[in-house]
Protein backbone atom coordinates (compact mmCIF):
# COMPACT_ATOMS: atom_id res chain seq x y z
CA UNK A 1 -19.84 -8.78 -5.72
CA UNK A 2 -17.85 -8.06 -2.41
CA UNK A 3 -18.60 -4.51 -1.89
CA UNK A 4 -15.73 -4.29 0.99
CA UNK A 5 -13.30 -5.72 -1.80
CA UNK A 6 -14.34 -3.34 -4.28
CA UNK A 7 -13.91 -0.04 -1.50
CA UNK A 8 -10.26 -1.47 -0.48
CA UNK A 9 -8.98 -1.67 -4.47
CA UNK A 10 -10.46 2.13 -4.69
CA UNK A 11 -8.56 3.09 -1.89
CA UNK A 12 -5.32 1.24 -3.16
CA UNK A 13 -6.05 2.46 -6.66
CA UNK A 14 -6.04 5.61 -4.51
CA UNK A 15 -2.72 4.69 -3.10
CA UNK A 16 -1.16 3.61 -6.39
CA UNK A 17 -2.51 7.61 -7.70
CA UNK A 18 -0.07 8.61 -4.96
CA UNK A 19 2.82 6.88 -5.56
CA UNK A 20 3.36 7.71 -8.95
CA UNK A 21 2.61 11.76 -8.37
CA UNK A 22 3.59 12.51 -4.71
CA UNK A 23 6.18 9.59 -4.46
CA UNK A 24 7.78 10.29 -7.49
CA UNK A 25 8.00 13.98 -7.36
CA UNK A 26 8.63 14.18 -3.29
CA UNK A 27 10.57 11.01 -2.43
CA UNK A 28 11.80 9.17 -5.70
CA UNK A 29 13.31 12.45 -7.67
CA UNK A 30 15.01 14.22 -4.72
CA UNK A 31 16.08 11.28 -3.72
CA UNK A 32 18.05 10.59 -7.21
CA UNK A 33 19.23 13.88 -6.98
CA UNK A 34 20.68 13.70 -3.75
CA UNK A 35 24.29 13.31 -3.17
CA UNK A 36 24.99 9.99 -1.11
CA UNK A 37 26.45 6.49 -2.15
CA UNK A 38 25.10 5.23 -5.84
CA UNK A 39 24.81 2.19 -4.83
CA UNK A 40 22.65 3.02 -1.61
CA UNK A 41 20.81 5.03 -4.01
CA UNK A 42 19.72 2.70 -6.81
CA UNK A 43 18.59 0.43 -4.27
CA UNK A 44 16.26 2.27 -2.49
CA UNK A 45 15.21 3.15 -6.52
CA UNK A 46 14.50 -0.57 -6.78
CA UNK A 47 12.84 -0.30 -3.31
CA UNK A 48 10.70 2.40 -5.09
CA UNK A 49 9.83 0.06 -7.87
CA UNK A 50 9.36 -3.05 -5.96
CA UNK A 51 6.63 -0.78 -3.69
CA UNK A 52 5.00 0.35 -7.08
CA UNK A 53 4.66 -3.71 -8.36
CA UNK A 54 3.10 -4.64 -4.65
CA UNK A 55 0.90 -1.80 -5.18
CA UNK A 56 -0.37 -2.47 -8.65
CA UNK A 57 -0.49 -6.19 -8.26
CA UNK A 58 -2.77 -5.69 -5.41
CA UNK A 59 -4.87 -3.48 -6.60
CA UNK A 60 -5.77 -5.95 -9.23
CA UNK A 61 -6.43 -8.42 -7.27
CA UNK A 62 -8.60 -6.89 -4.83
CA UNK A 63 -10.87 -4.98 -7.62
CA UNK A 64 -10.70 -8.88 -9.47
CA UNK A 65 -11.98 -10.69 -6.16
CA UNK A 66 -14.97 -7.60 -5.42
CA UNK A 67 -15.58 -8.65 -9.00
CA UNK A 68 -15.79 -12.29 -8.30
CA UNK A 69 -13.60 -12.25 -11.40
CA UNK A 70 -11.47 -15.13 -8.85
CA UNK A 71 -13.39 -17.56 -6.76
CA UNK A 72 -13.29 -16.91 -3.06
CA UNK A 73 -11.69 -20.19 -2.81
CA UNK A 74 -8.87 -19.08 -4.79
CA UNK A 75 -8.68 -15.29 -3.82
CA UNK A 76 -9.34 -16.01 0.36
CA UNK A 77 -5.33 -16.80 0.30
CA UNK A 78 -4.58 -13.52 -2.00
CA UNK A 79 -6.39 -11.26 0.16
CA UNK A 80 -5.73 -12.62 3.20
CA UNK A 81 -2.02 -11.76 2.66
CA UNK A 82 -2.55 -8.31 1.05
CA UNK A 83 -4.46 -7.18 3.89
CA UNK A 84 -1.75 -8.54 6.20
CA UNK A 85 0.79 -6.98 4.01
CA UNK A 86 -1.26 -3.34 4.29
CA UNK A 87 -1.62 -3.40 8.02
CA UNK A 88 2.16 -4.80 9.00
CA UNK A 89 2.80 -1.53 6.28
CA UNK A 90 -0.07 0.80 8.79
CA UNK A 91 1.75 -0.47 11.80
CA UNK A 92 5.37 -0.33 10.71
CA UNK A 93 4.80 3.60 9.91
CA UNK A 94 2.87 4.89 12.84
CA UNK A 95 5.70 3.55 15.08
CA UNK A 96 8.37 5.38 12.96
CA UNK A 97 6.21 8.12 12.77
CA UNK A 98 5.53 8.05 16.75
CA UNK A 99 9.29 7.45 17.31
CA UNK A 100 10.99 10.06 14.80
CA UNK A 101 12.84 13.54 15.18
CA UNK A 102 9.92 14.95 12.30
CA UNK A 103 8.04 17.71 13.21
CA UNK A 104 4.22 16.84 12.62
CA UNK A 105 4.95 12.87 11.42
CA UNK A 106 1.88 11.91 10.90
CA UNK A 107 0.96 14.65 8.76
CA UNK A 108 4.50 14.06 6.59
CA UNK A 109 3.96 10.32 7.08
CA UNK A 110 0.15 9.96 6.19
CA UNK A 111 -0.02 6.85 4.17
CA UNK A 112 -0.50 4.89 6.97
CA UNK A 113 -4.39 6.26 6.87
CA UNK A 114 -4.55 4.81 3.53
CA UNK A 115 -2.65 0.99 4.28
CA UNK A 116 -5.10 0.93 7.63
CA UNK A 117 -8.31 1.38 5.27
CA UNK A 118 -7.35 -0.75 2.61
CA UNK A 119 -6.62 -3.74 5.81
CA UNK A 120 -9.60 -2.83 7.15
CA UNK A 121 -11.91 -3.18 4.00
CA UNK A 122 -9.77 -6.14 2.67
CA UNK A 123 -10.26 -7.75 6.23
CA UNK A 124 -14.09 -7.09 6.32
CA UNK A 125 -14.62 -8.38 3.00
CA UNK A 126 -13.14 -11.51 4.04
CA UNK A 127 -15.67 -12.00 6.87
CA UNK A 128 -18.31 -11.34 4.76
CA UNK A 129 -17.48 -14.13 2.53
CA UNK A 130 -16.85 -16.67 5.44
């Protein structure tokens, strides 16, 4: 078992907890509700949805390789990319956050915290198994 694999999925299990409560109820909803161009607006639905796959999808594959329900051999590639994915994610919202007009962004942008520990476990359990 790859312990650092197994902490990542919690935290993206976490993550997915998240963004089906608090995404849906502060971002996805008001966002339907709001009055702006339908077709700007169903896409950034699909956005939602596309987000929600990534996030299940990796979960599952990050609690299935700290399983060693995959060989590292075929996982290394999988995880490799979804902790690449989760830091890029980290990254790409601290320097919105550090950049924006929101009062307090890291406090209204905090998911960042949770990409940056599931890269970090992700990335640790992939030394471990070199």
């Amino acid at each position: 078992m790859n312990i650092y694999f197994v902490i990542a999925a919690t935290f993206a299990l976490l993550t997915c907890v998240g963004h089906f409560t608090i995404g849906i109820k502060s971002f996805l909803t008001p966002m339907l509700d709001a009055n702006f161009d339908p077709i700007a607006q169903k896409i950034m639905q699909c956005v939602f949805h596309y987000v929600s796959v990534f996030l299940v999808m990796s979960t599952l594959v990050l609690y299935a390789c700290g399983l060693e329900m995959v060989s590292i051999m075929q996982g290394y590639g999988l995880v490799l990319f979804i902790a690449l994915n989760y830091l890029l994610f980290a990254v790409w919202q601290i320097y919105i956050g550090f950049f924006s007009d929101i009062e307090s962004p890291f406090k209204s942008l905090f998911q960042w915290i949770f990409f940056a520990a599931i890269s970090f476990f992700t990335l640790l359990g992939v030394f471990q198994s070199l």
